[in-house]
Protein backbone atom coordinates (compact mmCIF):
# COMPACT_ATOMS: atom_id res chain seq x y z
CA UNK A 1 0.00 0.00 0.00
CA UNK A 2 1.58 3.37 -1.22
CA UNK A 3 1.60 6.16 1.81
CA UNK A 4 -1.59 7.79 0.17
CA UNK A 5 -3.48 4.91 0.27
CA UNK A 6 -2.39 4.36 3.35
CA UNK A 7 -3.61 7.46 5.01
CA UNK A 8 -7.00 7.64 2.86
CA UNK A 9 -7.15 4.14 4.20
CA UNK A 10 -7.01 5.82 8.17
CA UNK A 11 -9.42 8.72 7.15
CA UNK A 12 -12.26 6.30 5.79
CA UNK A 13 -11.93 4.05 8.80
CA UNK A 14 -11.83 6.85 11.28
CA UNK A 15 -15.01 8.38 9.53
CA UNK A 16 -16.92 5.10 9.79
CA UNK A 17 -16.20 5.23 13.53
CA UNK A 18 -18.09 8.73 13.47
CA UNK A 19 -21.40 6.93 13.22
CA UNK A 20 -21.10 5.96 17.18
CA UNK A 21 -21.20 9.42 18.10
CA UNK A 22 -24.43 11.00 16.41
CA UNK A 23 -25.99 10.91 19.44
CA UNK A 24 -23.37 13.06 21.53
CA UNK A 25 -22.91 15.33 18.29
CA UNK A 26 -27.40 15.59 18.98
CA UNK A 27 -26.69 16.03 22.60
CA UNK A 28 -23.87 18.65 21.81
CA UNK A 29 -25.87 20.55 19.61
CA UNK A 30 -28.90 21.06 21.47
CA UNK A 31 -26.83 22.51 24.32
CA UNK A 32 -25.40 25.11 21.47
CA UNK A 33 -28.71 26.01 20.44
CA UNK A 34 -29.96 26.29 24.08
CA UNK A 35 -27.27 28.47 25.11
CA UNK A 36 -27.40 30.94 22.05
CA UNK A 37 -30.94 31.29 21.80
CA UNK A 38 -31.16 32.51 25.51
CA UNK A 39 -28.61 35.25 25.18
CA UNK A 40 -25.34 32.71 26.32
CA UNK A 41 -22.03 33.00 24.95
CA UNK A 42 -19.71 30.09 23.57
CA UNK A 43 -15.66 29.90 24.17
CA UNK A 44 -13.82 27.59 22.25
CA UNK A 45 -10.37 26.79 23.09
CA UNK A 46 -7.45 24.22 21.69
CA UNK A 47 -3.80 24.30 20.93
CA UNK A 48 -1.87 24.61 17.65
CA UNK A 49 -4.29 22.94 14.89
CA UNK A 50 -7.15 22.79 17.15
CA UNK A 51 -6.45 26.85 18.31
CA UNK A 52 -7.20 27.36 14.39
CA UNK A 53 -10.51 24.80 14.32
CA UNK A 54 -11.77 26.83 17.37
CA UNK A 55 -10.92 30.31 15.69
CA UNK A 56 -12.47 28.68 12.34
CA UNK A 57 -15.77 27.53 14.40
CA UNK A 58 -16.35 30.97 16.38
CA UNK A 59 -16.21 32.46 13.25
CA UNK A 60 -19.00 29.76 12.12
CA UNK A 61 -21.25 30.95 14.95
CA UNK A 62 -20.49 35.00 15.30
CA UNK A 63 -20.53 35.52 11.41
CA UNK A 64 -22.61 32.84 9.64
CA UNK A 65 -22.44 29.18 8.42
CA UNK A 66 -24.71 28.75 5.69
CA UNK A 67 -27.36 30.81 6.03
CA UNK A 68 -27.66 34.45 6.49
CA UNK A 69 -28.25 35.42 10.44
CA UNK A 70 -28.11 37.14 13.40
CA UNK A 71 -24.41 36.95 14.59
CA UNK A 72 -24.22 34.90 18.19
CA UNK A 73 -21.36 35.50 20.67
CA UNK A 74 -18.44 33.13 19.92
CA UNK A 75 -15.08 33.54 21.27
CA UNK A 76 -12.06 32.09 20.07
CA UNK A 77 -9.61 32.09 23.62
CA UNK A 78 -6.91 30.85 20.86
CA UNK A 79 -6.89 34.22 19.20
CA UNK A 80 -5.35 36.76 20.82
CA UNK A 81 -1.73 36.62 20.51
CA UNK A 82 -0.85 39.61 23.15
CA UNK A 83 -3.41 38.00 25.58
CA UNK A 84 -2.35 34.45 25.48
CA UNK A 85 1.54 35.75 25.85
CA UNK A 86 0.52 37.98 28.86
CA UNK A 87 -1.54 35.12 30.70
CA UNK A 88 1.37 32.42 29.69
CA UNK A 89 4.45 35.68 31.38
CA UNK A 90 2.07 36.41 34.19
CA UNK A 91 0.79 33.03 35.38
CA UNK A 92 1.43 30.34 33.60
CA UNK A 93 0.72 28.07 30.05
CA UNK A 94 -1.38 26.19 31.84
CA UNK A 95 -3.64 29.36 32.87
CA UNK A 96 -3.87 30.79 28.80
CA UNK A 97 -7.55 29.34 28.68
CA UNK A 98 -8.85 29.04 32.25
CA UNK A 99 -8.07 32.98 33.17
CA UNK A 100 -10.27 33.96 29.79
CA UNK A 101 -13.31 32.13 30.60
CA UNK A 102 -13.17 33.77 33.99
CA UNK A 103 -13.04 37.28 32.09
CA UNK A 104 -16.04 36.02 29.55
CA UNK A 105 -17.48 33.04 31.11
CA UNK A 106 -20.56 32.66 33.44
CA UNK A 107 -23.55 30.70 33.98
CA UNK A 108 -25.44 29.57 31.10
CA UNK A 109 -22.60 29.99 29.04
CA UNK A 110 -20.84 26.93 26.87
CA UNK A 111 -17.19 25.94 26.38
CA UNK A 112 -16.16 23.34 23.38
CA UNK A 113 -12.22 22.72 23.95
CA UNK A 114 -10.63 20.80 21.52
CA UNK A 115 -7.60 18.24 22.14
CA UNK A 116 -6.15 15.44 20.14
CA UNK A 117 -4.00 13.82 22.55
CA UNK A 118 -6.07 14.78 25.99
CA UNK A 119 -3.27 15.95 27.40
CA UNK A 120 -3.23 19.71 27.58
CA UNK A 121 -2.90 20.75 31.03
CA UNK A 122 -4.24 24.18 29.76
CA UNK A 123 -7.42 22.92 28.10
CA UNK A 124 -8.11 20.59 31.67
CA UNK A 125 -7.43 24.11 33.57
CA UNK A 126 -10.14 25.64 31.32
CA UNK A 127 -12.76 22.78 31.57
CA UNK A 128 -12.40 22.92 35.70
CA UNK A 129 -12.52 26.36 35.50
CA UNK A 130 -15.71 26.65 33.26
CA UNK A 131 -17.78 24.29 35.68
CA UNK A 132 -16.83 26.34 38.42
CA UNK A 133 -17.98 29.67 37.08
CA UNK A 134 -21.18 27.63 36.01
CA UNK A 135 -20.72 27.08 32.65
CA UNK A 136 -21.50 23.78 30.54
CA UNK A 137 -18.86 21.81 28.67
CA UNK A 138 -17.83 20.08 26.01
CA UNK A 139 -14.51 17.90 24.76
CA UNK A 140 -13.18 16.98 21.84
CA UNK A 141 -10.55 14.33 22.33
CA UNK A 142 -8.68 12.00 20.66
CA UNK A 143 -5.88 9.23 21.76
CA UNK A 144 -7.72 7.38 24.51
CA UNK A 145 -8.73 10.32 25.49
CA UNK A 146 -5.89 11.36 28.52
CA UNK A 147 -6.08 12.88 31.62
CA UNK A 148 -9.06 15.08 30.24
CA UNK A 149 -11.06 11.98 29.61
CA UNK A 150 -14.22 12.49 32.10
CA UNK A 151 -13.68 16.02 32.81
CA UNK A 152 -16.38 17.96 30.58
CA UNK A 153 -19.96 17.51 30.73
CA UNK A 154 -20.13 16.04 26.80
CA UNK A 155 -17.25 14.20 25.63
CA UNK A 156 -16.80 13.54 21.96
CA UNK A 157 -14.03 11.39 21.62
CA UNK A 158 -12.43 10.22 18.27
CA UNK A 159 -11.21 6.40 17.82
CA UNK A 160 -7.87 7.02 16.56
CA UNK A 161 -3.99 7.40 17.24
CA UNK A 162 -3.28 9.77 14.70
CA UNK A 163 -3.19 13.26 15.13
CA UNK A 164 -4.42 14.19 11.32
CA UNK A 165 -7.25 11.77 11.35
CA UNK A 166 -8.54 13.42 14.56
CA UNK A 167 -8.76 17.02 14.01
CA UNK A 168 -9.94 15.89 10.21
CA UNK A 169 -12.65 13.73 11.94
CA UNK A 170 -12.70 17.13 14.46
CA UNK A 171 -13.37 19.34 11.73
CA UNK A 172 -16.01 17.58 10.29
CA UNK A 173 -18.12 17.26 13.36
CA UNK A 174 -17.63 20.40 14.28
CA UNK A 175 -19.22 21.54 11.22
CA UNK A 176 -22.01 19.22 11.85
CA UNK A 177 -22.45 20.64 14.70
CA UNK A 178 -22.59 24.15 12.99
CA UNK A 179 -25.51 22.82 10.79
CA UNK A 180 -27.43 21.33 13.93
CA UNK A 181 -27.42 24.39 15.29
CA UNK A 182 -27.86 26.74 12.73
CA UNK A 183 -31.54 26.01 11.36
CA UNK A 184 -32.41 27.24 15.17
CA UNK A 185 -31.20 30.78 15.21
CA UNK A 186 -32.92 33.50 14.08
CA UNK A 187 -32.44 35.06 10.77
CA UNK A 188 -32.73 38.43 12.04
């Protein structure tokens, strides 16, 4: 088998496993919608590839996916260079998440981390923090899942080793998610 075959091989297998998690996608979703439609905010967080999926997917929800609508509040805690390097001098690495969704976070609001290997210290930090400022939560994880494996209210978890196959298996339910939600919010 030639190395392309190889990893379209992975990809296919990895998106058959999808078909397990419709239901948690369903139960992810209708937490979304909940939270937007009464006024909440969601914070996504990851690191390096996933820091761009959650920048890519607030954009998704504060602009538009498919349809022309309101914009709903989406932050991306991955996006702000100067904040992220202040947080990381001042505290710590570990704090780059957790201290931003005690500036934006509260009750009612969501958070949707994103992790391939389950073992970012700074997206745990951010989950703990988010239940304890009230907020509801949800994990994207990969690699058996890690430490982070039990932490978050909704855990979507991807059956596979390699870091490419999970944030392209990410990806794509994320955008499901995106068209779950979206037939739910008003227009304008």
């Amino acid at each position: 088998m030639t190395p392309f075959q190889e990893s379209l091989q992975g990809a296919l297998e990895t998106f058959a496993s999808l078909k397990a998690l419709e239901g948690k996608i369903q139960e992810a979703a209708d937490l979304v919608t909940s939270c937007l439609k009464s006024g909440g905010r969601l914070l996504l967080c990851g690191n390096g590839g996933s820091a761009a999926d959650a920048s890519h997917i607030a954009t998704e929800f504060a602009c538009r996916f498919q349809d022309d609508r309101l914009p709903y509040s989406a932050i991306s805690l991955s996006a702000d260079g100067g904040l992220l390097t202040a947080i990381g001098n001042d505290y710590s690495f570990q704090d780059i998440f957790a201290r931003q969704v005690r500036a934006h976070g509260g009750a009612g609001d969501v958070l949707i981390a994103l992790t391939t290997s389950g073992k970012s210290r700074n997206i745990l930090s951010a989950i703990e923090e988010a239940k304890r400022v009230g907020m509801r939560t949800i994990v994207f994880l990969g690699k058996g899942g890690g430490f982070t494996k039990g932490a978050a209210d909704i855990e979507i978890h991807i059956q596979s080793t390699t870091t490419a196959r999970i944030q392209e298996a990410q990806k794509f339910l994320l955008h499901v998610l995106c068209e779950l939600v979206e037939p739910h919010l008003k227009k304008s």
